[in-house]
C-alpha atoms as a PDB file:
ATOM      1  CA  UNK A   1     202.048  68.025  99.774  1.00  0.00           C
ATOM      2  CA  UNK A   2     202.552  65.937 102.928  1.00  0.00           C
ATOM      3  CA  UNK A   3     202.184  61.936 101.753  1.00  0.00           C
ATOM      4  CA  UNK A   4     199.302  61.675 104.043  1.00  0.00           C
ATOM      5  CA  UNK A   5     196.950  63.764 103.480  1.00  0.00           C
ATOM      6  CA  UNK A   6     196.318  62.086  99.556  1.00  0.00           C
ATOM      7  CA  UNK A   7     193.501  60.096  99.675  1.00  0.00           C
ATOM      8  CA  UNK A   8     194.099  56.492  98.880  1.00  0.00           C
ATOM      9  CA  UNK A   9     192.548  56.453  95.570  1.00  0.00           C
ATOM     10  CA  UNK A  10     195.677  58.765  94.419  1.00  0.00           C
ATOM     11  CA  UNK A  11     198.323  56.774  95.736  1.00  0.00           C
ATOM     12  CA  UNK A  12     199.769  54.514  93.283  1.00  0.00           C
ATOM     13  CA  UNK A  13     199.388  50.673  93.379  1.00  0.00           C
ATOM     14  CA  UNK A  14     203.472  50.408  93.136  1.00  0.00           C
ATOM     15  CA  UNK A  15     205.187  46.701  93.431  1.00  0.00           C
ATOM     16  CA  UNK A  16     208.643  45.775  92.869  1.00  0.00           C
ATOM     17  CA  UNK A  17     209.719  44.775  89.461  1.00  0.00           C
ATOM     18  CA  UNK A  18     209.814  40.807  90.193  1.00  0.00           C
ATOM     19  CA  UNK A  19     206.257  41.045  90.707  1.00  0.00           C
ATOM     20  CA  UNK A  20     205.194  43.511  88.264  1.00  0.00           C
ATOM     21  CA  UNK A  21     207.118  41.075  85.877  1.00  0.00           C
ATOM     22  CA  UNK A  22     205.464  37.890  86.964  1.00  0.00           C
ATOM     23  CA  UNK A  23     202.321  39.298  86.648  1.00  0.00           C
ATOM     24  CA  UNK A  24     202.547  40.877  82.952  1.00  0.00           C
ATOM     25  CA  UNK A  25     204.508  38.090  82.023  1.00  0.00           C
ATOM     26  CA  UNK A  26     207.642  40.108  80.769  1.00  0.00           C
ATOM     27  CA  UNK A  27     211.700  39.988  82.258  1.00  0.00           C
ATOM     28  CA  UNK A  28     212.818  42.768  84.899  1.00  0.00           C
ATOM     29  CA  UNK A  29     215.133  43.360  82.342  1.00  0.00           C
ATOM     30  CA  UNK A  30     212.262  44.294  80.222  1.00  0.00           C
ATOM     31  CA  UNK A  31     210.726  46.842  83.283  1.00  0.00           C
ATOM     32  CA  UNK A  32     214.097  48.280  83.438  1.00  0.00           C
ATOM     33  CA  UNK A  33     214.789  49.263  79.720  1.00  0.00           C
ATOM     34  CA  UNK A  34     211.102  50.967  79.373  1.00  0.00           C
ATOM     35  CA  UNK A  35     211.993  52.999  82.702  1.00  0.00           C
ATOM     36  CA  UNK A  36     215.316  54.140  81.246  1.00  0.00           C
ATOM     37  CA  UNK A  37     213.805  55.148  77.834  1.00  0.00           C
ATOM     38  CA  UNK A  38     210.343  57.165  80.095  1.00  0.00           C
ATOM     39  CA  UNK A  39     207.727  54.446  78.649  1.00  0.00           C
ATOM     40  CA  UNK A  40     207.437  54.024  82.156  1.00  0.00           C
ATOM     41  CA  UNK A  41     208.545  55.748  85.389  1.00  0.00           C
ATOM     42  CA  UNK A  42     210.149  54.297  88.268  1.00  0.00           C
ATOM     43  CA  UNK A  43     210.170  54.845  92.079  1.00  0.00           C
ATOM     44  CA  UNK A  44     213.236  54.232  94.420  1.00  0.00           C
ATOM     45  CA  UNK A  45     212.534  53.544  97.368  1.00  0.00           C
ATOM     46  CA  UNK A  46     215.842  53.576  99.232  1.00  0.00           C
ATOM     47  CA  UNK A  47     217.499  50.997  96.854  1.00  0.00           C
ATOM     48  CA  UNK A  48     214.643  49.575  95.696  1.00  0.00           C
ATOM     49  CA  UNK A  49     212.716  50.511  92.660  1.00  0.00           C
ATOM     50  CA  UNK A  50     209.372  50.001  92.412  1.00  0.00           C
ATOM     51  CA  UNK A  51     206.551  50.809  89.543  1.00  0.00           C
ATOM     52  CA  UNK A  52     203.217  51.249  89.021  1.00  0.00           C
ATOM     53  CA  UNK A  53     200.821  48.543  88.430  1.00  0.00           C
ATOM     54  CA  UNK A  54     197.752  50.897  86.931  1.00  0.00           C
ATOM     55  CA  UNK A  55     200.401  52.994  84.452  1.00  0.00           C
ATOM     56  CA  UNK A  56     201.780  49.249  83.680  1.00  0.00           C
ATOM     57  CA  UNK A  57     198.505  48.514  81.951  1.00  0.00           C
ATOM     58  CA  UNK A  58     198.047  51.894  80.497  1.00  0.00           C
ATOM     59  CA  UNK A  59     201.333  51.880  79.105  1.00  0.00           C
ATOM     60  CA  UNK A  60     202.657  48.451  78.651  1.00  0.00           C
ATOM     61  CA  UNK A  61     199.942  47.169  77.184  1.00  0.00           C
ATOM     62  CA  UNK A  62     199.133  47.983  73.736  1.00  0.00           C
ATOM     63  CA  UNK A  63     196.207  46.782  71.607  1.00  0.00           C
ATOM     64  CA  UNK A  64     196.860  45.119  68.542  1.00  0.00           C
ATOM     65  CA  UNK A  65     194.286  46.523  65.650  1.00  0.00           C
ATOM     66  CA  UNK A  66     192.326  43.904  63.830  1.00  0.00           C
ATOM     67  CA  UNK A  67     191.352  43.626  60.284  1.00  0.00           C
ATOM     68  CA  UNK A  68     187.862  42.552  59.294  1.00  0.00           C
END
């Protein structure tokens, strides 16, 4: 599928890990060990790696239950 052609509600919202750090509040270090154990995936982009802000929230966060 030529990169194009998706429609820009498919392509991913992706952001380096500095930022997607920052804005979660979490190290890189952090980004880096759930992309090496597939909690979340990474993109290289020549050296760079990059990840997705919308899986972030899907998958980083997790809702503690409450008790009432």
């Amino acid at each position: 599928m030529d990169i194009r052609s998706r429609s820009e509600s498919s392509r991913p919202d992706l952001v380096s890990l500095t930022e997607a750090a920052d804005q979660f509040g979490v190290s890189v270090k952090t980004l880096r060990r759930r992309i090496a154990d597939g909690t979340i995936h990474g993109y290289r982009v020549g050296r760079l790696i990059r990840v997705d802000l919308d899986e972030l929230h899907d998958r980083l966060l997790v809702e503690i239950p409450s008790v009432r």
